[in-house]
N, C-alpha and C. Protein backbone atom coordinates (compact mmCIF):
# COMPACT_ATOMS: atom_id res chain seq x y z
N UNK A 1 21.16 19.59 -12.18
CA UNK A 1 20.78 18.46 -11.35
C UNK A 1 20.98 17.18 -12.15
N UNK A 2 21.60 15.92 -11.38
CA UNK A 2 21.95 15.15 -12.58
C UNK A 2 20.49 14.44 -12.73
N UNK A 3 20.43 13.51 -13.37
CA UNK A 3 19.84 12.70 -13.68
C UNK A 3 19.69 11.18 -13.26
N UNK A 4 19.02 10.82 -12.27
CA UNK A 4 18.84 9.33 -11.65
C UNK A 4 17.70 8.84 -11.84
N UNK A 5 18.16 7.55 -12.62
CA UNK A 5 16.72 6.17 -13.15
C UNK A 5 16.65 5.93 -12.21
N UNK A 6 15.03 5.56 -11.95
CA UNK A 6 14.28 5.05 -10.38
C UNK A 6 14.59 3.32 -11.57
N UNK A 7 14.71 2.75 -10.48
CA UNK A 7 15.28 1.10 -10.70
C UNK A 7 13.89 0.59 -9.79
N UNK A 8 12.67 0.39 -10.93
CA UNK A 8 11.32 -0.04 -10.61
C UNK A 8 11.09 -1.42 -10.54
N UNK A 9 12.12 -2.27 -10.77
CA UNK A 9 11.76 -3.83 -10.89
C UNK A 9 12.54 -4.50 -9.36
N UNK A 10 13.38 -3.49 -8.73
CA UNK A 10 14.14 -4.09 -7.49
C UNK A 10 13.91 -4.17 -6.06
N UNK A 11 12.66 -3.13 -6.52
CA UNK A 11 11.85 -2.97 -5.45
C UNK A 11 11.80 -4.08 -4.46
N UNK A 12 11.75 -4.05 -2.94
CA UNK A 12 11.53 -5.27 -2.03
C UNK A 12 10.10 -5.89 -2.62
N UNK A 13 9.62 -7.26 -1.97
CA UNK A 13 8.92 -7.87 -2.67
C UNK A 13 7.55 -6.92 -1.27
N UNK A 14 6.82 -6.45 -1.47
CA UNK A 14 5.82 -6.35 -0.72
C UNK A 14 4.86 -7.32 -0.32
N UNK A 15 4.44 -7.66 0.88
CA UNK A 15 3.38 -8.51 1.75
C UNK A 15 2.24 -8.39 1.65
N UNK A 16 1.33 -8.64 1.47
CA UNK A 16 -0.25 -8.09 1.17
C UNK A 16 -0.84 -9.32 2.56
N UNK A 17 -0.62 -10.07 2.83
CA UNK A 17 -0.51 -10.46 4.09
C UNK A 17 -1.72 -11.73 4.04
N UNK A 18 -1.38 -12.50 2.66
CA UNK A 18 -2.21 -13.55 1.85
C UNK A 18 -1.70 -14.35 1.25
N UNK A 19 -1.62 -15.52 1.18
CA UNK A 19 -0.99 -16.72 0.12
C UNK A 19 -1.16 -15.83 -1.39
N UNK A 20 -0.50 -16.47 -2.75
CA UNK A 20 -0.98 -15.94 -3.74
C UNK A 20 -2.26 -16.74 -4.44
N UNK A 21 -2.65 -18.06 -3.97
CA UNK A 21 -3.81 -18.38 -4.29
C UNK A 21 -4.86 -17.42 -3.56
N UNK A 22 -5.27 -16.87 -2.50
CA UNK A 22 -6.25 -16.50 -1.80
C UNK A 22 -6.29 -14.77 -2.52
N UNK A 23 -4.90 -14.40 -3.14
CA UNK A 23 -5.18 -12.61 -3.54
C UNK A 23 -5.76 -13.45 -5.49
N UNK A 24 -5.00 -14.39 -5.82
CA UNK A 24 -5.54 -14.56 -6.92
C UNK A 24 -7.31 -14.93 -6.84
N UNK A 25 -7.79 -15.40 -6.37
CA UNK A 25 -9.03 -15.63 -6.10
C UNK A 25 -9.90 -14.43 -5.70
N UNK A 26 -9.66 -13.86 -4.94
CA UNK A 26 -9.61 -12.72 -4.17
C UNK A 26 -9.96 -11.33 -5.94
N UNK A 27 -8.82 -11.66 -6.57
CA UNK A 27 -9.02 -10.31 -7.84
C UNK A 27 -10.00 -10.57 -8.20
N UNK A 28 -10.78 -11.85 -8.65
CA UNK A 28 -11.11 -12.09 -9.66
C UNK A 28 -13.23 -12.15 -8.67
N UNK A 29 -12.73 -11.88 -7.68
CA UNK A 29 -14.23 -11.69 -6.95
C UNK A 29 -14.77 -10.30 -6.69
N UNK A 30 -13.63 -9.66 -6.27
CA UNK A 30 -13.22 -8.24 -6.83
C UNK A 30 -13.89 -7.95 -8.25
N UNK A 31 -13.51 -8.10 -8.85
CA UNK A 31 -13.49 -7.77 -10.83
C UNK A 31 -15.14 -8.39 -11.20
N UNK A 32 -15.81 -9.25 -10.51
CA UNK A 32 -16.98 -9.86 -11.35
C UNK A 32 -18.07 -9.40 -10.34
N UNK A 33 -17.79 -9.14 -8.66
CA UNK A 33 -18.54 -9.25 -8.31
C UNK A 33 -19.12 -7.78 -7.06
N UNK A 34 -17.90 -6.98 -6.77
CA UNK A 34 -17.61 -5.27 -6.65
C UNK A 34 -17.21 -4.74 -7.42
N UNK A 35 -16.88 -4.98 -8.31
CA UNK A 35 -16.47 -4.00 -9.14
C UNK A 35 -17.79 -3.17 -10.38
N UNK A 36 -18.47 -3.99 -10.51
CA UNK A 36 -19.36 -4.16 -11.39
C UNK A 36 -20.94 -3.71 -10.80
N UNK A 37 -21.70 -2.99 -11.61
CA UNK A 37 -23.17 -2.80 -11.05
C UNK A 37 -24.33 -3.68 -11.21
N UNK A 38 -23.99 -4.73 -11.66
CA UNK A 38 -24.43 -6.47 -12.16
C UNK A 38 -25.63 -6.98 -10.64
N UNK A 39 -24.48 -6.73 -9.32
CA UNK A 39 -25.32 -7.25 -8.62
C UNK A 39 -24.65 -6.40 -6.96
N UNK A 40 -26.16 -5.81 -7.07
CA UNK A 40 -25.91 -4.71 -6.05
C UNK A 40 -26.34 -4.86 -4.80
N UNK A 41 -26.48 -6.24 -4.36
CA UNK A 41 -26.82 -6.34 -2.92
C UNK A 41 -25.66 -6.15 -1.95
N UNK A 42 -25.47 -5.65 -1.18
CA UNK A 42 -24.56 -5.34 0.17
C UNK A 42 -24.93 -6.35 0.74
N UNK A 43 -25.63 -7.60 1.02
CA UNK A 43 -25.93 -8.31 2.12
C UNK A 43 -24.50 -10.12 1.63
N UNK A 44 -24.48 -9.81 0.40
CA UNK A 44 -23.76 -10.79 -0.35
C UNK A 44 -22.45 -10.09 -0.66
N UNK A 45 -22.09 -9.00 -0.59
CA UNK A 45 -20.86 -8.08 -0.54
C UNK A 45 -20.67 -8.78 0.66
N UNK A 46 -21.10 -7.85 1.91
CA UNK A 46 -20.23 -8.31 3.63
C UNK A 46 -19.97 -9.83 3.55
N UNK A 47 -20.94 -10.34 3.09
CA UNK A 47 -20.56 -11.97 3.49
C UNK A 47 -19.17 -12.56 2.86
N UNK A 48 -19.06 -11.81 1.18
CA UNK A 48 -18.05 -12.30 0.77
C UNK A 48 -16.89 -11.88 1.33
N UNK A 49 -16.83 -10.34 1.68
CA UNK A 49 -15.71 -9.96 2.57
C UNK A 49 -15.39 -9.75 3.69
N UNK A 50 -16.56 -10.90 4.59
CA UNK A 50 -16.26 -11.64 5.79
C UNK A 50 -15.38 -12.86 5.58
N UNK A 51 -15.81 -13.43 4.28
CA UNK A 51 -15.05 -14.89 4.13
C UNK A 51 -13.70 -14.34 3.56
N UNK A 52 -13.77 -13.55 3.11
CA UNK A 52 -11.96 -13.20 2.50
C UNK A 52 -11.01 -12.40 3.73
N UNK A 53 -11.54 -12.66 5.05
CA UNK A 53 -10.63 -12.01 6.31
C UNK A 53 -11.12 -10.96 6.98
N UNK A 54 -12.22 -9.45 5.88
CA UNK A 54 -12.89 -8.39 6.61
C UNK A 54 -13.73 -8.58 7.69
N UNK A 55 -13.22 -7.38 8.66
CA UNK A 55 -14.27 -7.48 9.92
C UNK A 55 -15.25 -6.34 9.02
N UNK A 56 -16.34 -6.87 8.91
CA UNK A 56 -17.62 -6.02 9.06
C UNK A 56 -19.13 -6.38 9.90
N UNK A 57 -19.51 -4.86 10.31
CA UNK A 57 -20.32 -5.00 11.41
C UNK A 57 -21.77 -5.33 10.68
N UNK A 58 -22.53 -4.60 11.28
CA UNK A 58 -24.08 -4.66 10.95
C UNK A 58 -24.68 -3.10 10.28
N UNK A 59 -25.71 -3.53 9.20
CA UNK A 59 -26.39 -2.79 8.26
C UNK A 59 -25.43 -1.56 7.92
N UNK A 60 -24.21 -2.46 7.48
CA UNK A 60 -23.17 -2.01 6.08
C UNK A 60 -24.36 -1.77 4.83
N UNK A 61 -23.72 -0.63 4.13
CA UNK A 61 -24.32 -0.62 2.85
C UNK A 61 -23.29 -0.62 1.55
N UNK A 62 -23.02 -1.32 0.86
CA UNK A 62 -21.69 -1.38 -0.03
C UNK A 62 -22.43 -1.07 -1.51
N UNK A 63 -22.60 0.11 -2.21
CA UNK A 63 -23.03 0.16 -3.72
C UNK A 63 -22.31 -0.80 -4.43
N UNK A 64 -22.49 -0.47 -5.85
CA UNK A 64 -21.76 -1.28 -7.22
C UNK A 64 -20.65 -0.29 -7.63
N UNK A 65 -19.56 -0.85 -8.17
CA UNK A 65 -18.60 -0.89 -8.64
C UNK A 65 -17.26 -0.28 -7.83
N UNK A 66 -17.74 -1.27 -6.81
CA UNK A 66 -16.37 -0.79 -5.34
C UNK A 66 -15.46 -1.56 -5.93
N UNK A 67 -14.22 -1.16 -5.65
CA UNK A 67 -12.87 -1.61 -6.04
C UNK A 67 -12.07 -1.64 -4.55
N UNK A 68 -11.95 -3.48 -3.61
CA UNK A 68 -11.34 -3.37 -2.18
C UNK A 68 -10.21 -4.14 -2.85
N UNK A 69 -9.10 -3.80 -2.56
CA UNK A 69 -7.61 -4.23 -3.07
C UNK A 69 -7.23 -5.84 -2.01
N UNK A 70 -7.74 -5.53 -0.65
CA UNK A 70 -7.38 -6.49 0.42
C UNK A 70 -8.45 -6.45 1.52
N UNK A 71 -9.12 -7.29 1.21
CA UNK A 71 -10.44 -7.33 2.24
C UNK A 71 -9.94 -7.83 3.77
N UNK A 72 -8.72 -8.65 3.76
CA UNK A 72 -8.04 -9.30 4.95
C UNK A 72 -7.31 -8.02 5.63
N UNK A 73 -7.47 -6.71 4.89
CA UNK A 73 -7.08 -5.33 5.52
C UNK A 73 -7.64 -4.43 6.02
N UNK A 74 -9.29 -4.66 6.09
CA UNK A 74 -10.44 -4.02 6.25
C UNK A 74 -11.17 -4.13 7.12
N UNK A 75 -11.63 -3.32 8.26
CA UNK A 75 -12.32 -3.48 8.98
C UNK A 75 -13.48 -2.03 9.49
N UNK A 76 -14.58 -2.54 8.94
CA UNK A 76 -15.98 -1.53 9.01
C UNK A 76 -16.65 -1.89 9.93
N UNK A 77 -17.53 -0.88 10.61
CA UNK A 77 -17.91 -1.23 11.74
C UNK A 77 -19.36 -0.41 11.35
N UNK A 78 -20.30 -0.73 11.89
CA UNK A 78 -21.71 -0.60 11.96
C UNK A 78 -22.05 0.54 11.43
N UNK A 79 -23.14 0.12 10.55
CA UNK A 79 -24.10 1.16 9.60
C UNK A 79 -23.45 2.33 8.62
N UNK A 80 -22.00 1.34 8.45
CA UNK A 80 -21.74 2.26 7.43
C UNK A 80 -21.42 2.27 5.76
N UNK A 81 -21.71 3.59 4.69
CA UNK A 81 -22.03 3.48 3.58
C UNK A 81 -20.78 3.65 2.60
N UNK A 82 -20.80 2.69 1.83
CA UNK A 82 -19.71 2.83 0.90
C UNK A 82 -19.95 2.92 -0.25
N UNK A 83 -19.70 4.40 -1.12
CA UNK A 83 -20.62 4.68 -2.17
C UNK A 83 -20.06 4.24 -3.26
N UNK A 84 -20.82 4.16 -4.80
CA UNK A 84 -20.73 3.91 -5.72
C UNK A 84 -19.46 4.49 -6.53
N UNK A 85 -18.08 3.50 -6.52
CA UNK A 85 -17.06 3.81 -7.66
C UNK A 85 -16.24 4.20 -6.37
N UNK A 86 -16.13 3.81 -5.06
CA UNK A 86 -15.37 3.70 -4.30
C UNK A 86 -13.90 2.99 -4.21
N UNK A 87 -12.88 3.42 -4.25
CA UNK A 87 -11.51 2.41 -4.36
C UNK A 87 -11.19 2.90 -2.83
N UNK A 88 -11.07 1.55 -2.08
CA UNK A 88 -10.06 1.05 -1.30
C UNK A 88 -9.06 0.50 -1.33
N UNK A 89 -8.07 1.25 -1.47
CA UNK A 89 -6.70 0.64 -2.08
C UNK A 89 -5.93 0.56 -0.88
N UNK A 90 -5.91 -0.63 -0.22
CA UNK A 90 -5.58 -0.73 1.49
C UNK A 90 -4.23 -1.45 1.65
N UNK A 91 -3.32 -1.31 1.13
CA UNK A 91 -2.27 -2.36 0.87
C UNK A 91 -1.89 -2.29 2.41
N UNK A 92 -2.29 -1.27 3.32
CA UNK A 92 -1.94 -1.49 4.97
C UNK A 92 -3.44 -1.45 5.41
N UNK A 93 -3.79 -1.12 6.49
CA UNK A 93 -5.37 -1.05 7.43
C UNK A 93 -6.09 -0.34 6.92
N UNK A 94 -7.35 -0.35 6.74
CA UNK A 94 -7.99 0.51 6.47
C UNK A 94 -8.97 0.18 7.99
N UNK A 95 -9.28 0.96 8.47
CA UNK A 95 -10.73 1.22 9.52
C UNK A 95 -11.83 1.79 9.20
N UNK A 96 -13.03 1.28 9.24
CA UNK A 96 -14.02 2.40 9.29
C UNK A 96 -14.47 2.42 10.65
N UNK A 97 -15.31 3.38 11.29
CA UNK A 97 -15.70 3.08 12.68
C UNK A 97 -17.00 2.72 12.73
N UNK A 98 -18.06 3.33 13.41
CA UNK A 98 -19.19 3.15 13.60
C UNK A 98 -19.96 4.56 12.49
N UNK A 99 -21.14 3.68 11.84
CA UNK A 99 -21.69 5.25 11.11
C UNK A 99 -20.61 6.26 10.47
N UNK A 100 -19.71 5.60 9.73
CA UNK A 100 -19.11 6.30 8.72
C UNK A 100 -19.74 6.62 7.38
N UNK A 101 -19.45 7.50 6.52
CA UNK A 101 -19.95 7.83 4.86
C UNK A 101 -18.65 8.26 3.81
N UNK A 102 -18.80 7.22 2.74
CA UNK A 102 -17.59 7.00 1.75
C UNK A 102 -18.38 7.54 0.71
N UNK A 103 -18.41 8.97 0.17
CA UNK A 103 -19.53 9.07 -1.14
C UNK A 103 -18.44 8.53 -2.14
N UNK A 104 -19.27 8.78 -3.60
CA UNK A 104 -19.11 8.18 -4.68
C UNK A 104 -17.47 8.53 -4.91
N UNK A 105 -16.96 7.67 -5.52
CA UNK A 105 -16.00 8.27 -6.56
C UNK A 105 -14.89 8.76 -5.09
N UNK A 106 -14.47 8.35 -3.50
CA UNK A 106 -13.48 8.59 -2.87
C UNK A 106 -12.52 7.46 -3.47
N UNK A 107 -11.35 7.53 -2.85
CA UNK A 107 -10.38 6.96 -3.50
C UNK A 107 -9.50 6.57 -1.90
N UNK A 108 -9.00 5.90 -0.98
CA UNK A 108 -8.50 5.51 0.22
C UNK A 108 -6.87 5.27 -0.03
N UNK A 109 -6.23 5.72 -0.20
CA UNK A 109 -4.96 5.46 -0.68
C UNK A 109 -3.79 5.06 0.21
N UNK A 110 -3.88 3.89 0.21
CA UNK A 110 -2.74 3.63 1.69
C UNK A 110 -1.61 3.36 1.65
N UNK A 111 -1.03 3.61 0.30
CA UNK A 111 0.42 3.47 -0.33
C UNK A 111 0.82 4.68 -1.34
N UNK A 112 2.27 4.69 -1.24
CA UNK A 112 3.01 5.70 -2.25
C UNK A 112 4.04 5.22 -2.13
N UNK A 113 5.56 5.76 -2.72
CA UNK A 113 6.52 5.84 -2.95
C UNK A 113 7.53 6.68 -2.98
N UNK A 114 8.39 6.07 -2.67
CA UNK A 114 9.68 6.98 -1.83
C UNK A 114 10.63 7.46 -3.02
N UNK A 115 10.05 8.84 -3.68
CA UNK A 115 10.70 9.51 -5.00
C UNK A 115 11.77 9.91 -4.47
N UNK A 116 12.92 9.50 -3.21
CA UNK A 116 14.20 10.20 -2.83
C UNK A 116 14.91 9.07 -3.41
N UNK A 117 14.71 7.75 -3.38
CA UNK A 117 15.35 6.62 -3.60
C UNK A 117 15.23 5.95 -4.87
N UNK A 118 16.40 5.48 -5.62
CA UNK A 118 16.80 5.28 -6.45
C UNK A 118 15.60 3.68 -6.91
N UNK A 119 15.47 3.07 -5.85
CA UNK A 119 14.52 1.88 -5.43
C UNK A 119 13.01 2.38 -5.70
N UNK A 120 12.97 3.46 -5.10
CA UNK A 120 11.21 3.73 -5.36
C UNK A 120 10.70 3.24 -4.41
N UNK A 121 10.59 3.11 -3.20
CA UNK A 121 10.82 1.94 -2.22
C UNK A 121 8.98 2.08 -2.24
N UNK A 122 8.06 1.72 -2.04
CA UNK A 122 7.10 1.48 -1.16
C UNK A 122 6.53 1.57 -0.01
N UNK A 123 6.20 2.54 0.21
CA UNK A 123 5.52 3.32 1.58
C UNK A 123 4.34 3.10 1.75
N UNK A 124 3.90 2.17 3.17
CA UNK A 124 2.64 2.03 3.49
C UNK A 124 1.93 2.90 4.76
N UNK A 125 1.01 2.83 5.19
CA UNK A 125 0.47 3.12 6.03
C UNK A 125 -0.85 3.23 6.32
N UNK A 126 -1.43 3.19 7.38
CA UNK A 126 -3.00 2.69 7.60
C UNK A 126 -3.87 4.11 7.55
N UNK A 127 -4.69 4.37 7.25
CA UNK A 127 -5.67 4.34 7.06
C UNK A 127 -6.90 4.61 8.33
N UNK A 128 -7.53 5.41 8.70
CA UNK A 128 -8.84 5.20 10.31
C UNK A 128 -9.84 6.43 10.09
N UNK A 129 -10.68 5.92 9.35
CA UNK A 129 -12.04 7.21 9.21
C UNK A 129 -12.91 6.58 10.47
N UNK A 130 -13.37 7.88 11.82
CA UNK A 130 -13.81 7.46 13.00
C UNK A 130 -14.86 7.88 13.08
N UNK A 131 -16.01 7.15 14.12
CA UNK A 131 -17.76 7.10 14.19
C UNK A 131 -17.61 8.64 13.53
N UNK A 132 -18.40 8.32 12.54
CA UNK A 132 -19.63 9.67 12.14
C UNK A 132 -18.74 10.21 11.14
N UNK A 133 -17.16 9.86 10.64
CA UNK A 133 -16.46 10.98 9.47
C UNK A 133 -17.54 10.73 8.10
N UNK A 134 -17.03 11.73 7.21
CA UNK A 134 -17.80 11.76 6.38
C UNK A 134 -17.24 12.15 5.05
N UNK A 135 -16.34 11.18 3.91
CA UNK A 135 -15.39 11.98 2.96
C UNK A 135 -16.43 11.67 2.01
N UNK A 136 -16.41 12.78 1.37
CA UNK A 136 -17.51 13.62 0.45
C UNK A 136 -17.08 12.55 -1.35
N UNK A 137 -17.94 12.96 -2.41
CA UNK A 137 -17.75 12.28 -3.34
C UNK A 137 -16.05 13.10 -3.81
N UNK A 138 -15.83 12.24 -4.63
CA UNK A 138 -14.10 12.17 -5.53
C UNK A 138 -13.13 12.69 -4.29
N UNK A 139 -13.23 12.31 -3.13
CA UNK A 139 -12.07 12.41 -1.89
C UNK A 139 -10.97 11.81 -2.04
N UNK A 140 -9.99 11.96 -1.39
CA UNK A 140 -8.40 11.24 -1.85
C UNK A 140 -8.41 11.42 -0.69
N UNK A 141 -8.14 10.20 0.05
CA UNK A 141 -7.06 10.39 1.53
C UNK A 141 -6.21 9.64 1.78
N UNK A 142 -4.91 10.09 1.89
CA UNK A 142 -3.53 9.76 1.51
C UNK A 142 -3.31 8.60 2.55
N UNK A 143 -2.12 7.91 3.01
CA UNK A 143 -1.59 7.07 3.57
C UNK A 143 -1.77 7.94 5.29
N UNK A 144 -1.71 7.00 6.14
CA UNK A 144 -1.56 7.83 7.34
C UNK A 144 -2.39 8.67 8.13
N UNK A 145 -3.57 8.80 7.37
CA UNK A 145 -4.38 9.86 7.77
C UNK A 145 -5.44 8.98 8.60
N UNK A 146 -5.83 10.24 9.34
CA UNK A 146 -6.97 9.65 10.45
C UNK A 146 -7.61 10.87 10.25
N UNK A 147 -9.06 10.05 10.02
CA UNK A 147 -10.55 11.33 9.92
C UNK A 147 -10.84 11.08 11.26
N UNK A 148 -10.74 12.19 11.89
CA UNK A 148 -11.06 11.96 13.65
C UNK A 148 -12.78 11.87 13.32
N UNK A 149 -13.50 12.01 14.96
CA UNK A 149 -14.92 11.73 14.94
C UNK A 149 -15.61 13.20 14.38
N UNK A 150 -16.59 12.55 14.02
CA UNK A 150 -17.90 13.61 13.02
C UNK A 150 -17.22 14.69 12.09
N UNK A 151 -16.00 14.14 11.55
CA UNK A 151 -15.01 15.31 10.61
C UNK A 151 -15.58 15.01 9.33
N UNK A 152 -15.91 16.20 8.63
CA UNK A 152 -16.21 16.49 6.68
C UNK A 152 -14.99 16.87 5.73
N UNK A 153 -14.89 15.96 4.74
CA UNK A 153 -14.05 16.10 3.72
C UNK A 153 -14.88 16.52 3.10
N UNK A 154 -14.55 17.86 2.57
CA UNK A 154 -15.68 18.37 1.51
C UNK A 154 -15.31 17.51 -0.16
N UNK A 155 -16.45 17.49 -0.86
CA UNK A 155 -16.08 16.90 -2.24
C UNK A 155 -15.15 17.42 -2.92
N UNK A 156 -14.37 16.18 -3.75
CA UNK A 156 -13.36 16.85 -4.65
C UNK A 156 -11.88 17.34 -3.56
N UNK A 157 -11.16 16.87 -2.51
CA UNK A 157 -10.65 17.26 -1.56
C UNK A 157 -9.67 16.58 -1.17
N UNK A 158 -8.59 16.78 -0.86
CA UNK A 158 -7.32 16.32 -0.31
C UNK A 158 -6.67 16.06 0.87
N UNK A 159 -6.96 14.67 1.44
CA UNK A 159 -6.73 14.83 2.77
C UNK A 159 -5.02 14.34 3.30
N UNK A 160 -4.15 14.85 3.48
CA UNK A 160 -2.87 14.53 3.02
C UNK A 160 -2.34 14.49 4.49
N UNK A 161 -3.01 14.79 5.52
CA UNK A 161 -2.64 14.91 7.20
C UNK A 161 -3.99 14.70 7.35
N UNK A 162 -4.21 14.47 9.33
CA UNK A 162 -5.25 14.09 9.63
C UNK A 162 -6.34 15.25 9.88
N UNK A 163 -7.02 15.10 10.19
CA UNK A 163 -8.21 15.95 10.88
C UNK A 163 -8.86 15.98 11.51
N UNK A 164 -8.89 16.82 12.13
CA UNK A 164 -9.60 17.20 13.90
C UNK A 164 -11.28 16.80 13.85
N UNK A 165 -11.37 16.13 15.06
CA UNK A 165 -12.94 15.78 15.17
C UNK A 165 -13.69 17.49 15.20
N UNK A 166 -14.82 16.68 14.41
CA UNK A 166 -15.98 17.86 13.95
C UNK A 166 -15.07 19.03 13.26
N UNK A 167 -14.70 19.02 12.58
CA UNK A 167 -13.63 19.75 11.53
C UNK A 167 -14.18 19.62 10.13
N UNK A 168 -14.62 20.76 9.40
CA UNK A 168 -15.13 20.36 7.90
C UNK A 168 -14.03 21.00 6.98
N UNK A 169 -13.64 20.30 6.53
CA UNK A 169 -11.88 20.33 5.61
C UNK A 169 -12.25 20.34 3.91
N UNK A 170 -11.27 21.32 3.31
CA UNK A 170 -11.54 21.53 1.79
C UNK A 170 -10.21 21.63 1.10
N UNK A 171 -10.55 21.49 0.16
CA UNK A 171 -9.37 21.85 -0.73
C UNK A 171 -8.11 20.80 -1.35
N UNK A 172 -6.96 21.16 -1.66
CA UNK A 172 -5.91 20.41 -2.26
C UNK A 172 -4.74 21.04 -1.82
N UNK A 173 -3.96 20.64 -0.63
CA UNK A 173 -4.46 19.84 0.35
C UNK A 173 -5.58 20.67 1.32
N UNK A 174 -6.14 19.71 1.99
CA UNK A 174 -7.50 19.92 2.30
C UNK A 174 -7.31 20.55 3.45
N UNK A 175 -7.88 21.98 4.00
CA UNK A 175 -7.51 22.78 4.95
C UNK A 175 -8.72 23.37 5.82
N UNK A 176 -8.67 23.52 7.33
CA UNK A 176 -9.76 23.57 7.88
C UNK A 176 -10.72 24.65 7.54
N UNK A 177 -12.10 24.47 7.46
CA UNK A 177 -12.76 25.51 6.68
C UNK A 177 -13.47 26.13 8.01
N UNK A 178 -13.78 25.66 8.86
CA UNK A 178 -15.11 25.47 10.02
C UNK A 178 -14.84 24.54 10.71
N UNK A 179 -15.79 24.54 11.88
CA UNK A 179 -16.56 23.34 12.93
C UNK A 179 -17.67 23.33 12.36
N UNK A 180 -17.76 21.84 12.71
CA UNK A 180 -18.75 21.15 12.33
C UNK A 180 -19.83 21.01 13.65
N UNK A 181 -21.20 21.91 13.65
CA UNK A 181 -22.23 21.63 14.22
C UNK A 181 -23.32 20.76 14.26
N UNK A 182 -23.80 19.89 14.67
CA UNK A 182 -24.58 19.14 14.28
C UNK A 182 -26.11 18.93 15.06
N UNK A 183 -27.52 19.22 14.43
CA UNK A 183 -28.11 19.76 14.99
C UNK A 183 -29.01 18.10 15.02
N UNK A 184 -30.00 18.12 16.33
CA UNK A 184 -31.10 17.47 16.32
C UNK A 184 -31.92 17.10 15.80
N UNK A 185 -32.49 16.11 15.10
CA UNK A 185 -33.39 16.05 14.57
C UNK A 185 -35.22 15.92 15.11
């Protein structure tokens, strides 16, 4: 098989869909002020990433040391938790719906690269965890994927395609284990 250099600097210029003053400003609020366990109120999180473009709803809970790449890409919707050491790496949409759960240490991955091409090209795609999903702590869910409604990523888990509402999914890549029952309280 011969041998072909990926040509990493020719890459098209990618859009993040922001002046470069507003992503430069933007890192550096990121880096001092989610990223860090310094100051852990969620009520001063939403506000800041209402003013940087995010739609977020009501009684969001955002821990310390979230890492959001593009808050002008984000949109959470009511009462939902985003756990501690969370990366949203949204370079396309990210959604949350209503009553979603992000445990610790998931990872949202809405980009990769095109290892057929000599370019390396840059592959995006969005992102939609729906009312009630639930990706467990150290989750990976790839570009493209949609957590349908009340679906479990079990911890530690690979979500590389989507998954069926009320579906509890495991593994690398992450494969249906069960239905998900959900009882009364």
């Amino acid at each position: 098989m011969p041998h072909t250099r990926l040509d990493l600097f020719k890459n098209p210029e990618y859009d993040s869909g922001a002046a470069w003053p507003k992503r430069i400003i933007w890192f550096y609020v990121n880096a001092c002020i989610f990223k860090t366990s310094l100051l852990p109120f969620s009520s001063f999180k939403t506000f800041l990433l209402r003013t940087f473009g995010a739609q977020i709803g009501k009684g969001v809970v955002i821990k310390p040391c979230v890492n959001i790449k593009y808050p002008w890409k984000l949109r959470v919707g009511d009462h939902c938790w985003i756990g501690e050491e969370v990366w949203i790496d949204n370079l396309d949409e990210v959604t949350l719906q209503n009553h979603v759960c992000i445990s610790q240490g998931a990872f949202l991955l809405c980009g990769n690269h095109n290892y057929k091409k000599t370019g390396f090209d840059l592959i995006t795609a969005p992102i939609t965890l729906e009312s009630g999903a639930w990706a467990g702590a150290k989750t990976v869910i790839c570009p493209g994927v949609i957590m349908h409604t009340e679906c479990v990523l079990t911890a530690g888990s690979v979500a590389t395609k989507s998954l069926d509402a009320f579906g509890i999914y495991g593994g690398n890549p992450a494969v249906k284990l069960r239905d998900r029952f959900i009882e009364e309280a």
